[in-house]
PDB file of N, CA and C in Angstrom:
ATOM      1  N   UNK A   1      99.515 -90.555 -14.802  1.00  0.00           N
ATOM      2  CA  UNK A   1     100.615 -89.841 -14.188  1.00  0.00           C
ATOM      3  C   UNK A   1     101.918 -90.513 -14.613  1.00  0.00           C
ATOM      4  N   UNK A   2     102.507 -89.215 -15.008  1.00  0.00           N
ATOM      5  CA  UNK A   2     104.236 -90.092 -15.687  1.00  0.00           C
ATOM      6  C   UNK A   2     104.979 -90.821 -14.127  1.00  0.00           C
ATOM      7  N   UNK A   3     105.850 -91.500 -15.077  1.00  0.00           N
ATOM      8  CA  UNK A   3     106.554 -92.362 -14.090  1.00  0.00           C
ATOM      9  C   UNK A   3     107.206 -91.468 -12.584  1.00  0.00           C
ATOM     10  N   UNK A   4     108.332 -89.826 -13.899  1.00  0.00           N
ATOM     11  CA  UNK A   4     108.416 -89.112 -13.018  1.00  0.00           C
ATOM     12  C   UNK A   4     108.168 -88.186 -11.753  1.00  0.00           C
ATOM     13  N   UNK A   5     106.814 -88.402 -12.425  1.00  0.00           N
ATOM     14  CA  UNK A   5     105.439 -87.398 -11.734  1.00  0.00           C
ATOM     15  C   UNK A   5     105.325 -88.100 -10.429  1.00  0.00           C
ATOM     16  N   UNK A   6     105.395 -89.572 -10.670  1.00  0.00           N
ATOM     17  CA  UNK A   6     105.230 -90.476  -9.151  1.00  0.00           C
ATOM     18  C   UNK A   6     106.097 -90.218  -8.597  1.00  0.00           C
ATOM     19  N   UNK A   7     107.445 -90.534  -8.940  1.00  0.00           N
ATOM     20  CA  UNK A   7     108.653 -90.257  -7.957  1.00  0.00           C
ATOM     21  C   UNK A   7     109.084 -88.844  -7.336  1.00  0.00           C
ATOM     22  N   UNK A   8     108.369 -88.008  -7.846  1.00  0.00           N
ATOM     23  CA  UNK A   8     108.304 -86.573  -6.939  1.00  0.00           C
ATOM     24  C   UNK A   8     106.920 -86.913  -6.012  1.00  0.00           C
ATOM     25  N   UNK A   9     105.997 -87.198  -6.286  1.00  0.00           N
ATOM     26  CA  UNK A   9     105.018 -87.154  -5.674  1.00  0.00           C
ATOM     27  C   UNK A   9     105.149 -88.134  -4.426  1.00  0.00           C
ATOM     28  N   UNK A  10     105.906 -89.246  -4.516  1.00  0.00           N
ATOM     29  CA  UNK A  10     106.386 -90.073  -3.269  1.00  0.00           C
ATOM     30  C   UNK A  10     107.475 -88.787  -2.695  1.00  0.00           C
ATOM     31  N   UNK A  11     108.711 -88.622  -3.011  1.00  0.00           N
ATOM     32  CA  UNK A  11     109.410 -87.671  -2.575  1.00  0.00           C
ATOM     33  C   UNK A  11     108.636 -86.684  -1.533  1.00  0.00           C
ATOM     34  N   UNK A  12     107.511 -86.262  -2.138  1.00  0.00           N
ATOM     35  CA  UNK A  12     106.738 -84.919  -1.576  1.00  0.00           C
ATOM     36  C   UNK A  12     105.758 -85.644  -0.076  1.00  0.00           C
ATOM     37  N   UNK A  13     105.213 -86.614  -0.244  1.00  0.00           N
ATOM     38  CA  UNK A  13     104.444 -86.836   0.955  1.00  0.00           C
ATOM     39  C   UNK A  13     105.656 -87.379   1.701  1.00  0.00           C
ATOM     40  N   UNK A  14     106.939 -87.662   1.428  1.00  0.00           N
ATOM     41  CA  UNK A  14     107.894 -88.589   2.415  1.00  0.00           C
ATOM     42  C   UNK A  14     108.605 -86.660   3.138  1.00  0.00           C
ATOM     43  N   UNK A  15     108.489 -86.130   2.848  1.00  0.00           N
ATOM     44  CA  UNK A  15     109.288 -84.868   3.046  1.00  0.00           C
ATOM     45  C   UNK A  15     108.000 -84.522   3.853  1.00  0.00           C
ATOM     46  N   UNK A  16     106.610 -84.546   3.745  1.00  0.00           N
ATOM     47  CA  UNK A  16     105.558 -83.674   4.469  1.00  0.00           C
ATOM     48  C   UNK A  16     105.521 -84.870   5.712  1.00  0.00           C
ATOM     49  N   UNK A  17     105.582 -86.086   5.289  1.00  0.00           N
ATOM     50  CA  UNK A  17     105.959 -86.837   7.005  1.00  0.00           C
ATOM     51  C   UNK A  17     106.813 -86.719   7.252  1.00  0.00           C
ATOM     52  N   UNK A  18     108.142 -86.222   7.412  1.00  0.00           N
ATOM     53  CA  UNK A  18     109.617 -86.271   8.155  1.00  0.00           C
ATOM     54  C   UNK A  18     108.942 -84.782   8.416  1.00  0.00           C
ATOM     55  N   UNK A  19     108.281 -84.060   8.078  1.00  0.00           N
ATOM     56  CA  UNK A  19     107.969 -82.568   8.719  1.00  0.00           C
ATOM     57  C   UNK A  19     107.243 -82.880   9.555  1.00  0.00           C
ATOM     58  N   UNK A  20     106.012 -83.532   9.714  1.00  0.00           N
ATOM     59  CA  UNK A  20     105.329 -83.362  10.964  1.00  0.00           C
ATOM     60  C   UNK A  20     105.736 -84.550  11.988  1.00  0.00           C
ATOM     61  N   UNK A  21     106.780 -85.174  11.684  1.00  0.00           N
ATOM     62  CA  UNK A  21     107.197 -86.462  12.584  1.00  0.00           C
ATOM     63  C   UNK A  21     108.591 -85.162  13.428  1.00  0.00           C
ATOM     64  N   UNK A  22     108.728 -84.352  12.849  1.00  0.00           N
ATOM     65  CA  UNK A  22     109.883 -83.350  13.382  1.00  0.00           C
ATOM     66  C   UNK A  22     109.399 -82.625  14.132  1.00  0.00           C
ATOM     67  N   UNK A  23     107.826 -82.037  13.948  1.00  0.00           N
ATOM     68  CA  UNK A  23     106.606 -81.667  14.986  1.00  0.00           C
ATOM     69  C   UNK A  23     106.685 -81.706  16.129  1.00  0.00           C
ATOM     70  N   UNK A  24     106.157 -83.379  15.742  1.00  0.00           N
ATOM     71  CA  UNK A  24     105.538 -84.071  17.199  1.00  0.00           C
ATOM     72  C   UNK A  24     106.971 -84.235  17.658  1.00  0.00           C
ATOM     73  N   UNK A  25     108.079 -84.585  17.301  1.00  0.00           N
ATOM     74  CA  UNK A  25     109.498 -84.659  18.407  1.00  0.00           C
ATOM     75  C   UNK A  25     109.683 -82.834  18.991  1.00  0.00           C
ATOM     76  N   UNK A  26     109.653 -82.171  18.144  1.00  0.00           N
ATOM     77  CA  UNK A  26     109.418 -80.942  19.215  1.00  0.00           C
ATOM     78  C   UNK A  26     108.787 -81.105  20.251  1.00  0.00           C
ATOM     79  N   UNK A  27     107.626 -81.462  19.798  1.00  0.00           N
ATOM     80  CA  UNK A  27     106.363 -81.770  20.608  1.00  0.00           C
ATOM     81  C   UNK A  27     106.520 -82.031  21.982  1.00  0.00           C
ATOM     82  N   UNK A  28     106.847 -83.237  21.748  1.00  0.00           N
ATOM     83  CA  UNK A  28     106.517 -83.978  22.936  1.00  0.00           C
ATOM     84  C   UNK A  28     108.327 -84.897  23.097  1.00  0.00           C
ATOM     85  N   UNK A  29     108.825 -84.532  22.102  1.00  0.00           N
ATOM     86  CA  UNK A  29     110.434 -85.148  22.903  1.00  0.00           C
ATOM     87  C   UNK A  29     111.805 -84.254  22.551  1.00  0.00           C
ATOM     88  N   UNK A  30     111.284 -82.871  23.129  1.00  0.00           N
ATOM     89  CA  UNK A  30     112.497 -82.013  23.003  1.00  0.00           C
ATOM     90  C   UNK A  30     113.800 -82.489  23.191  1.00  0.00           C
ATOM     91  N   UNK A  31     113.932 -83.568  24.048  1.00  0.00           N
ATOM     92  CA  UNK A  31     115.404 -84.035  24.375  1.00  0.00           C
ATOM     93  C   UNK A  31     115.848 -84.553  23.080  1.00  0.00           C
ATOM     94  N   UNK A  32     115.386 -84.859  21.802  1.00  0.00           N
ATOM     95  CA  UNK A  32     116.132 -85.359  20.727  1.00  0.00           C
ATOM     96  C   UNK A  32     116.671 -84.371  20.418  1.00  0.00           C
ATOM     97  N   UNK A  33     116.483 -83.154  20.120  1.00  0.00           N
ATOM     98  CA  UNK A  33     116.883 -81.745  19.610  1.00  0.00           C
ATOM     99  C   UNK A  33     118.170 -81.142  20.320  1.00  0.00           C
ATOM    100  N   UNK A  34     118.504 -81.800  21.327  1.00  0.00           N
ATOM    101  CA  UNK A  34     119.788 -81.563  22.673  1.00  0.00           C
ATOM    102  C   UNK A  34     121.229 -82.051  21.117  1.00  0.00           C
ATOM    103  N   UNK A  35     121.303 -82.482  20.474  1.00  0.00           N
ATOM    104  CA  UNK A  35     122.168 -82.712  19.566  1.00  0.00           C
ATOM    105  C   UNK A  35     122.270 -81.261  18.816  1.00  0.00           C
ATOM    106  N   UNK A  36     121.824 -80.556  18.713  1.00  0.00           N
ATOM    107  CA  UNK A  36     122.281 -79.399  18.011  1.00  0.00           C
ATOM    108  C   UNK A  36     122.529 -78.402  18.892  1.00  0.00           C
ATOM    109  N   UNK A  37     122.972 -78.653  20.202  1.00  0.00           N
ATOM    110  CA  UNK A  37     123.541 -77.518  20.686  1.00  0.00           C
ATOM    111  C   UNK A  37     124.823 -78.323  20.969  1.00  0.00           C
ATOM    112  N   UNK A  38     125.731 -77.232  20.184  1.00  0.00           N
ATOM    113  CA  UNK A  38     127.179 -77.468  20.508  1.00  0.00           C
ATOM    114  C   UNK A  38     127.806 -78.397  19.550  1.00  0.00           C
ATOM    115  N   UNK A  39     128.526 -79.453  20.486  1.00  0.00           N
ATOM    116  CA  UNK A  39     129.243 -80.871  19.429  1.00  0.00           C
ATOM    117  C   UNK A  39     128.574 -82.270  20.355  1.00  0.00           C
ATOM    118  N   UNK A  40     127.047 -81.696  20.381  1.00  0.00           N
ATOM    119  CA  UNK A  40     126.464 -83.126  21.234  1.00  0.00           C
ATOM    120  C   UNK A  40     125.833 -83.801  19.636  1.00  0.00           C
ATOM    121  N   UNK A  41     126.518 -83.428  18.509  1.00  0.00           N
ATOM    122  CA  UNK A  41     125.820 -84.122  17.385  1.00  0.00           C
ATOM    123  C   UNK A  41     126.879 -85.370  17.699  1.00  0.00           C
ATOM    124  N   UNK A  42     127.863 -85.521  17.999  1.00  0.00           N
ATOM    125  CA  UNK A  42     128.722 -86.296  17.683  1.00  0.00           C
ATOM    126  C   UNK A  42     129.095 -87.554  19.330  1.00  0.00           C
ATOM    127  N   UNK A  43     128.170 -86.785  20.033  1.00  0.00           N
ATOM    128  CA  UNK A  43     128.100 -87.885  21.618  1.00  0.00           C
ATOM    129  C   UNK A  43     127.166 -88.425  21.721  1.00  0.00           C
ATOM    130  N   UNK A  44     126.032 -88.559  21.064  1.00  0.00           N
ATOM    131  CA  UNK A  44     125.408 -89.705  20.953  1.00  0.00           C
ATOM    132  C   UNK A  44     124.183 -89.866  19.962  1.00  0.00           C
ATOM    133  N   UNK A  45     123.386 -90.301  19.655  1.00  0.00           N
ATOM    134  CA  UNK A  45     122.409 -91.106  18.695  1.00  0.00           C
ATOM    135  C   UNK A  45     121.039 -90.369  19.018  1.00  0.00           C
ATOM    136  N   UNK A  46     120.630 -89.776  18.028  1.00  0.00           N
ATOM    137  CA  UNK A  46     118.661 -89.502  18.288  1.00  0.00           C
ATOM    138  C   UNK A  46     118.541 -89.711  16.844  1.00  0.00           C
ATOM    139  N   UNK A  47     116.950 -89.484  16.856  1.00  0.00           N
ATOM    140  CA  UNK A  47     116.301 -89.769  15.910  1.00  0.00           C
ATOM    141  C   UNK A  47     116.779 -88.760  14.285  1.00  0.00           C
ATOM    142  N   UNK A  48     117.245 -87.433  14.733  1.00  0.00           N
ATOM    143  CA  UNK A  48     117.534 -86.938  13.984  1.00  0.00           C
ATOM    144  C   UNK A  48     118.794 -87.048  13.125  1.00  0.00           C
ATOM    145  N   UNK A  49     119.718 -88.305  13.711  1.00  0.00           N
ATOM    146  CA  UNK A  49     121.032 -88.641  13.237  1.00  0.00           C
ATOM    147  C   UNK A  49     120.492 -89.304  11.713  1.00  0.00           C
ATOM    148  N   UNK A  50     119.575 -89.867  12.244  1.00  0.00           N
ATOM    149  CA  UNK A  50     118.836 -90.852  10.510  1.00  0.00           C
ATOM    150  C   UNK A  50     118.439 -89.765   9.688  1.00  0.00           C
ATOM    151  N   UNK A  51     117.524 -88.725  10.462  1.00  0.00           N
ATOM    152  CA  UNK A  51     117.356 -87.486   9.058  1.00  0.00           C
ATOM    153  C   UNK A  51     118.474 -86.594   8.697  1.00  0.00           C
ATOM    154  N   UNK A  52     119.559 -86.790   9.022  1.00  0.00           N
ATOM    155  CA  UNK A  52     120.892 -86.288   8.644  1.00  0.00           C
ATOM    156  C   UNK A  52     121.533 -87.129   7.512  1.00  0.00           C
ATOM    157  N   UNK A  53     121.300 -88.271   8.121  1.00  0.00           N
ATOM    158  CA  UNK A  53     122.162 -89.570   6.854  1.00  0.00           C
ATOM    159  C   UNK A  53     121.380 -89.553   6.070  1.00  0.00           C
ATOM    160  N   UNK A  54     120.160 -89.280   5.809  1.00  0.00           N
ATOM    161  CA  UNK A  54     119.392 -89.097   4.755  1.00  0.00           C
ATOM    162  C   UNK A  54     119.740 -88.074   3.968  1.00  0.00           C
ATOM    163  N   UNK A  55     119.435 -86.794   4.244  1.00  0.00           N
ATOM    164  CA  UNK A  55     120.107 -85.488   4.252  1.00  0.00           C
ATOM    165  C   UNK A  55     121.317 -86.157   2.949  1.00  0.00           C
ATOM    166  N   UNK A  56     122.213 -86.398   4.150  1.00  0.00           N
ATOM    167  CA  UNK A  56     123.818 -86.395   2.996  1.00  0.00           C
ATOM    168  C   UNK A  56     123.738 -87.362   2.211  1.00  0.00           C
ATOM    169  N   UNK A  57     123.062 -88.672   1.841  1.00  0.00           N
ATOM    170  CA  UNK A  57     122.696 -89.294   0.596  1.00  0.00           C
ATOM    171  C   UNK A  57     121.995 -88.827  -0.356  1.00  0.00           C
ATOM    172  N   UNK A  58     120.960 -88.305  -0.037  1.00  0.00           N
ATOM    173  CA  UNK A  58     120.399 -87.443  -1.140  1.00  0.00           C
ATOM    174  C   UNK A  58     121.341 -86.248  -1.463  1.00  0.00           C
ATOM    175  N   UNK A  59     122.344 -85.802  -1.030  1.00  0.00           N
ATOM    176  CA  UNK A  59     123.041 -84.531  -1.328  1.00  0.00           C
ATOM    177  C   UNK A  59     124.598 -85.087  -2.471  1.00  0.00           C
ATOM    178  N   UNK A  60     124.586 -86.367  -1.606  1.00  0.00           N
ATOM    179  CA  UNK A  60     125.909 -87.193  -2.327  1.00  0.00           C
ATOM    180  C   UNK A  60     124.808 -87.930  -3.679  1.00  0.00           C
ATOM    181  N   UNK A  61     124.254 -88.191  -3.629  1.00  0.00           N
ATOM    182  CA  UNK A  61     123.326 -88.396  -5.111  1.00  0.00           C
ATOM    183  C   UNK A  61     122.965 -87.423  -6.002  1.00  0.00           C
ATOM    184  N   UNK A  62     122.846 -86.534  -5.463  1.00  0.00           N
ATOM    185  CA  UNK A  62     122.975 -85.241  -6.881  1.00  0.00           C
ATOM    186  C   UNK A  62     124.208 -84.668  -7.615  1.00  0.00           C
ATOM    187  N   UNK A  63     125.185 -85.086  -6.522  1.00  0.00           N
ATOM    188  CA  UNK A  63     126.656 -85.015  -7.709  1.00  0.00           C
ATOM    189  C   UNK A  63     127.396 -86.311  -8.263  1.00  0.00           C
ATOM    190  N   UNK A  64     126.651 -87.208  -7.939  1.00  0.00           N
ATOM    191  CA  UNK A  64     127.271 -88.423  -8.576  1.00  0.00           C
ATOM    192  C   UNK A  64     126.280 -88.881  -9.371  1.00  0.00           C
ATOM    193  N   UNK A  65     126.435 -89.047 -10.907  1.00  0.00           N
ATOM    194  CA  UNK A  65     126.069 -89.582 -12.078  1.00  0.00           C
ATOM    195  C   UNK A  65     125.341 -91.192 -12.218  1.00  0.00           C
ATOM    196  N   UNK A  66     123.964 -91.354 -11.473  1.00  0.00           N
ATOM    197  CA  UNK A  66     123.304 -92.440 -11.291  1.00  0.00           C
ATOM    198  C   UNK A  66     122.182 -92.144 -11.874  1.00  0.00           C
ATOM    199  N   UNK A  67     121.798 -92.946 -13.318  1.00  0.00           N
ATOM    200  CA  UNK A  67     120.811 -92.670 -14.065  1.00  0.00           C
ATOM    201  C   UNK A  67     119.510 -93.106 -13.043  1.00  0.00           C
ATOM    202  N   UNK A  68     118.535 -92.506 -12.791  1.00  0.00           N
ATOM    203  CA  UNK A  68     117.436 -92.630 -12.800  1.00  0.00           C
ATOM    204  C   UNK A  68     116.788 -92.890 -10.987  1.00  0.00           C
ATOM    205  N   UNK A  69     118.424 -92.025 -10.595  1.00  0.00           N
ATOM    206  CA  UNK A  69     118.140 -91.873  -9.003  1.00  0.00           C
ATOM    207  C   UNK A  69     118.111 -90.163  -8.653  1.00  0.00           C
ATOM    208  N   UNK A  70     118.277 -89.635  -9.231  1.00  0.00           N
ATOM    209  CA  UNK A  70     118.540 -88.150  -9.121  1.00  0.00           C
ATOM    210  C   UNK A  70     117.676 -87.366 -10.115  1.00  0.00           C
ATOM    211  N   UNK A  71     116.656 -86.184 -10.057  1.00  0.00           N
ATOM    212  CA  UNK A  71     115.975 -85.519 -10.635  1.00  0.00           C
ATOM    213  C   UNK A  71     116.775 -85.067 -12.194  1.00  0.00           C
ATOM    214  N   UNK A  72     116.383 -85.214 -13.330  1.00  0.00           N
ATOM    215  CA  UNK A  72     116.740 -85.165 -14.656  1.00  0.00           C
ATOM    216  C   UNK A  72     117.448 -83.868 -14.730  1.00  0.00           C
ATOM    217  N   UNK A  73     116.429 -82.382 -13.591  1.00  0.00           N
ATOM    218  CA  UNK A  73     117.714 -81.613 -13.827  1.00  0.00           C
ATOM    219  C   UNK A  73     119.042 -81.020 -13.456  1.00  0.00           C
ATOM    220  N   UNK A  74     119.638 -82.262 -12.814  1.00  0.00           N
ATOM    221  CA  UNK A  74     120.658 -82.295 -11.710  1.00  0.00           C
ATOM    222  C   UNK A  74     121.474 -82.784 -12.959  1.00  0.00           C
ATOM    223  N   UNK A  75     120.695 -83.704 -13.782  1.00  0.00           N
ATOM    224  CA  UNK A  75     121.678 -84.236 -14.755  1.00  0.00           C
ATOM    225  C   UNK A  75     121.942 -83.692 -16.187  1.00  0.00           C
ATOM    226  N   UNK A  76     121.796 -82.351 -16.138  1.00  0.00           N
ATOM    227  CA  UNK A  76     121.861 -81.630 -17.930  1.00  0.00           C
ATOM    228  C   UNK A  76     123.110 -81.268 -18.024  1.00  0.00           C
ATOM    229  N   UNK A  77     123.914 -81.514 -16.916  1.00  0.00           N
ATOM    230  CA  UNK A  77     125.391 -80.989 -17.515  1.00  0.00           C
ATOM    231  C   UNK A  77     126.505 -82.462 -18.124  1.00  0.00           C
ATOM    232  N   UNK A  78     125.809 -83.368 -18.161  1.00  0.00           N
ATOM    233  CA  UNK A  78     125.855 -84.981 -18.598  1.00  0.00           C
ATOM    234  C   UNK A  78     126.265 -84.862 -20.298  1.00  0.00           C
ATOM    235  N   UNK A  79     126.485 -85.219 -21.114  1.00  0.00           N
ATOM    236  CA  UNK A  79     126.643 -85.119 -22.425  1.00  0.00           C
ATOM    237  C   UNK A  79     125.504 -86.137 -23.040  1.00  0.00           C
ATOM    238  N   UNK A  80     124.807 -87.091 -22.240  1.00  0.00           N
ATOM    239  CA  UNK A  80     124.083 -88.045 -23.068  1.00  0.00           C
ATOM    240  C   UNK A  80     122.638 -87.448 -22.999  1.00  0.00           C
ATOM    241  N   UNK A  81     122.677 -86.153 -21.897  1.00  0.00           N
ATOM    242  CA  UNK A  81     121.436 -85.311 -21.885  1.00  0.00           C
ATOM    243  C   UNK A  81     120.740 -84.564 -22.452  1.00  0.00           C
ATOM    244  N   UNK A  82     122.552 -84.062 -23.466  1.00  0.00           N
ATOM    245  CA  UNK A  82     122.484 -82.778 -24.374  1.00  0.00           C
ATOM    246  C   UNK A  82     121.847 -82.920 -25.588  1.00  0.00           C
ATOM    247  N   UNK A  83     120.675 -82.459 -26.215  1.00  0.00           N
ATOM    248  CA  UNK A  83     120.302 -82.150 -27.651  1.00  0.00           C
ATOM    249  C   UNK A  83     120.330 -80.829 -28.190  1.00  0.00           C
ATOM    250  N   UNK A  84     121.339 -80.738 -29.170  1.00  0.00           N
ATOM    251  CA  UNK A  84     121.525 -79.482 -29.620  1.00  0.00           C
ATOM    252  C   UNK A  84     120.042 -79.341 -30.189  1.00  0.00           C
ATOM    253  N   UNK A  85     119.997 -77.641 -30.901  1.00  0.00           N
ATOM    254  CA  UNK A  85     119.038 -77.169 -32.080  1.00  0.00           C
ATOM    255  C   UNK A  85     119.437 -78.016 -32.960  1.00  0.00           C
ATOM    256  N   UNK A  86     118.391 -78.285 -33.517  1.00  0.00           N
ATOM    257  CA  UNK A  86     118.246 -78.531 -35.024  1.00  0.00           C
ATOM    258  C   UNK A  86     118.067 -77.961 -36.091  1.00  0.00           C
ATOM    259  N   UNK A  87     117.081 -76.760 -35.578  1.00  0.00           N
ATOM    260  CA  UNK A  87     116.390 -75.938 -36.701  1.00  0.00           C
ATOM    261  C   UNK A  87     117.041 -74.941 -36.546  1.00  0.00           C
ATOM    262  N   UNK A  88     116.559 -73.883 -37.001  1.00  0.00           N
ATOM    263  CA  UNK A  88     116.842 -72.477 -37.168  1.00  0.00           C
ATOM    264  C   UNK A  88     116.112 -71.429 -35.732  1.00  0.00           C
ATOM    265  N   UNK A  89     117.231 -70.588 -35.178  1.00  0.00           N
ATOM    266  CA  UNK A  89     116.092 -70.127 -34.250  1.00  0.00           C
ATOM    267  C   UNK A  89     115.447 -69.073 -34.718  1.00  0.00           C
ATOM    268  N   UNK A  90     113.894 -68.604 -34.599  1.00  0.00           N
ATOM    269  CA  UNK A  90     113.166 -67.590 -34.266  1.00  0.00           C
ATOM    270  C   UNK A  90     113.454 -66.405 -33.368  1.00  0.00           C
ATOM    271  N   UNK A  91     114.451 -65.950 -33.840  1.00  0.00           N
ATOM    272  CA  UNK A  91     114.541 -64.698 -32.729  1.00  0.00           C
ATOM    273  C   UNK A  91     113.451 -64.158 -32.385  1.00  0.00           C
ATOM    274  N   UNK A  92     112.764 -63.449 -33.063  1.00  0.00           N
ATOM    275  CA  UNK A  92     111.535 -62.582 -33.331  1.00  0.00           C
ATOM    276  C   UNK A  92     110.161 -63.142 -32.268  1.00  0.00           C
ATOM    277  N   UNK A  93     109.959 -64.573 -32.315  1.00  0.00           N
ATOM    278  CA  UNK A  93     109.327 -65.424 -31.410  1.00  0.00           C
ATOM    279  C   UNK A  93     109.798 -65.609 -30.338  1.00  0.00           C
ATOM    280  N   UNK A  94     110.886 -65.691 -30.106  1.00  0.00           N
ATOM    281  CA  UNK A  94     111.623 -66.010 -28.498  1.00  0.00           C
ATOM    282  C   UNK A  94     111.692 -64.531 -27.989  1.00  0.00           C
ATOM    283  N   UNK A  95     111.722 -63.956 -28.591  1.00  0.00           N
ATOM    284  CA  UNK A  95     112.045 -62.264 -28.043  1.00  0.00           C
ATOM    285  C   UNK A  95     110.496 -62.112 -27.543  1.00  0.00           C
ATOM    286  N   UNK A  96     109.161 -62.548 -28.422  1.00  0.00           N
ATOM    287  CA  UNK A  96     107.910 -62.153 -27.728  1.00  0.00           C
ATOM    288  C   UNK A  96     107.617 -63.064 -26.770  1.00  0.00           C
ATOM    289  N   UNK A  97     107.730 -64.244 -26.916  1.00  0.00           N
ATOM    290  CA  UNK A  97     107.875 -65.406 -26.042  1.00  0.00           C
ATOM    291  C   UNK A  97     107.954 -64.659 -24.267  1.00  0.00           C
ATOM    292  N   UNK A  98     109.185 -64.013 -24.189  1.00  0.00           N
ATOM    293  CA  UNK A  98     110.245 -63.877 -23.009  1.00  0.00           C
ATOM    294  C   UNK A  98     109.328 -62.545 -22.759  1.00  0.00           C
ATOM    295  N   UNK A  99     109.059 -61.434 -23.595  1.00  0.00           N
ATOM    296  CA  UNK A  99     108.297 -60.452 -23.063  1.00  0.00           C
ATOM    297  C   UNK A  99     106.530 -60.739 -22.451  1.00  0.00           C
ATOM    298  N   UNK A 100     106.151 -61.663 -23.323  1.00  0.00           N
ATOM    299  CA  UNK A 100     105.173 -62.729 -22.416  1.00  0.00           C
ATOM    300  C   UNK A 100     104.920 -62.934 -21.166  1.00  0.00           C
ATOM    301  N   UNK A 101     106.302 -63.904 -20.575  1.00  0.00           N
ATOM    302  CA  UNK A 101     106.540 -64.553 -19.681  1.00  0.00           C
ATOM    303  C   UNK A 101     107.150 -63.642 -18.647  1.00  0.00           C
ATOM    304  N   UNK A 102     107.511 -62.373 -19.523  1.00  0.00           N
ATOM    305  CA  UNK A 102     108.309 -61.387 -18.556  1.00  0.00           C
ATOM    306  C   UNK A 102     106.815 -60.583 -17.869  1.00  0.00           C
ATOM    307  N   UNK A 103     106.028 -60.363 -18.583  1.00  0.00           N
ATOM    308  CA  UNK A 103     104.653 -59.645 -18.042  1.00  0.00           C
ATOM    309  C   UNK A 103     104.217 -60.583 -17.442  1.00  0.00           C
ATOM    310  N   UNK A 104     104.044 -61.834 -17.083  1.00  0.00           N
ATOM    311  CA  UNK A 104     102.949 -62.251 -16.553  1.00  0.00           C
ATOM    312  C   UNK A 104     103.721 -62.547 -15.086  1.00  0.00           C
ATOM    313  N   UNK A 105     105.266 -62.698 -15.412  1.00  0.00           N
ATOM    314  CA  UNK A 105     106.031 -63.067 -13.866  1.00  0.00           C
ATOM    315  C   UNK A 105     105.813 -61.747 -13.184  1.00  0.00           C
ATOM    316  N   UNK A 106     105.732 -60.380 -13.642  1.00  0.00           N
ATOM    317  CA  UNK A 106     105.484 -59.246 -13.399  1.00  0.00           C
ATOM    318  C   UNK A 106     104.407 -59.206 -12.629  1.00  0.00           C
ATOM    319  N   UNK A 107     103.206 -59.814 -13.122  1.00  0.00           N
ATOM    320  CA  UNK A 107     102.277 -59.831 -12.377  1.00  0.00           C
ATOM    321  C   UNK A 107     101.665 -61.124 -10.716  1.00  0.00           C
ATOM    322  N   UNK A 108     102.595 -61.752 -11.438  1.00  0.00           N
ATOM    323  CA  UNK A 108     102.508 -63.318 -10.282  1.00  0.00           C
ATOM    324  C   UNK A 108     103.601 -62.554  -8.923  1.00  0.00           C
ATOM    325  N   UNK A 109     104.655 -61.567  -9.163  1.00  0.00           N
ATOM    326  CA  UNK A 109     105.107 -61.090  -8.120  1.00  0.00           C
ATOM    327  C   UNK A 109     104.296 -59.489  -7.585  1.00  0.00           C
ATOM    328  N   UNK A 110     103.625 -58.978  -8.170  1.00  0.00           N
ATOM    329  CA  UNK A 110     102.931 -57.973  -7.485  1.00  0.00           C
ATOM    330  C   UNK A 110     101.860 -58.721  -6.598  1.00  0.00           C
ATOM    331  N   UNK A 111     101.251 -59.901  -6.787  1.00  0.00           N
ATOM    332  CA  UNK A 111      99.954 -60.563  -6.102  1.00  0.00           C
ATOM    333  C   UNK A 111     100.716 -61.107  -5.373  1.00  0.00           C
TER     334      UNK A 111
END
């Protein structure tokens, strides 16, 4: 498994526990959830203040330019990202290519 492959795959089980840890506070401690009614985000402290600051670091990390903290395609509008063509393009191939991919998305949205 690529390096990247891990760091989504941590990403993905840390996102499926902050979901069922958001559960069980439904669950069994509705009073944390009293912060989103109104401007009680800002009178006092629950558990959900940390999944907020999380929230806006990961949101302030996708527009600021930190190699190898932010998903690769947050970063293609970068210039050290860019590789032009080299070759010559295949119209003729990309045109069947896309009618390909256009039939089979055709079919992945009727199922």
């Amino acid at each position: 498994m690529s390096k990247t492959r891990k760091a989504y795959f941590v990403r993905l089980v840390c996102r499926c526990i902050i979901l069922i840890l958001c559960g069980l506070m439904w669950a069994f401690h509705r009073d944390f959830f009293a912060v989103l009614e109104g401007m009680n985000f800002f009178k006092g402290l629950s558990p959900l203040h940390l999944l907020w600051a999380v929230w806006a670091v990961d949101m302030f990390l996708q527009i600021v330019p930190i190699k190898n903290k932010v998903p690769l395609g947050s970063q293609k509008l970068f210039a050290n990202h860019f590789k032009p063509i080299r070759e010559k393009i295949n119209y003729e191939a990309l045109r069947s290519y896309i009618v390909s991919t256009t039939k089979a998305a055709y079919k992945v949205f009727l199922l």
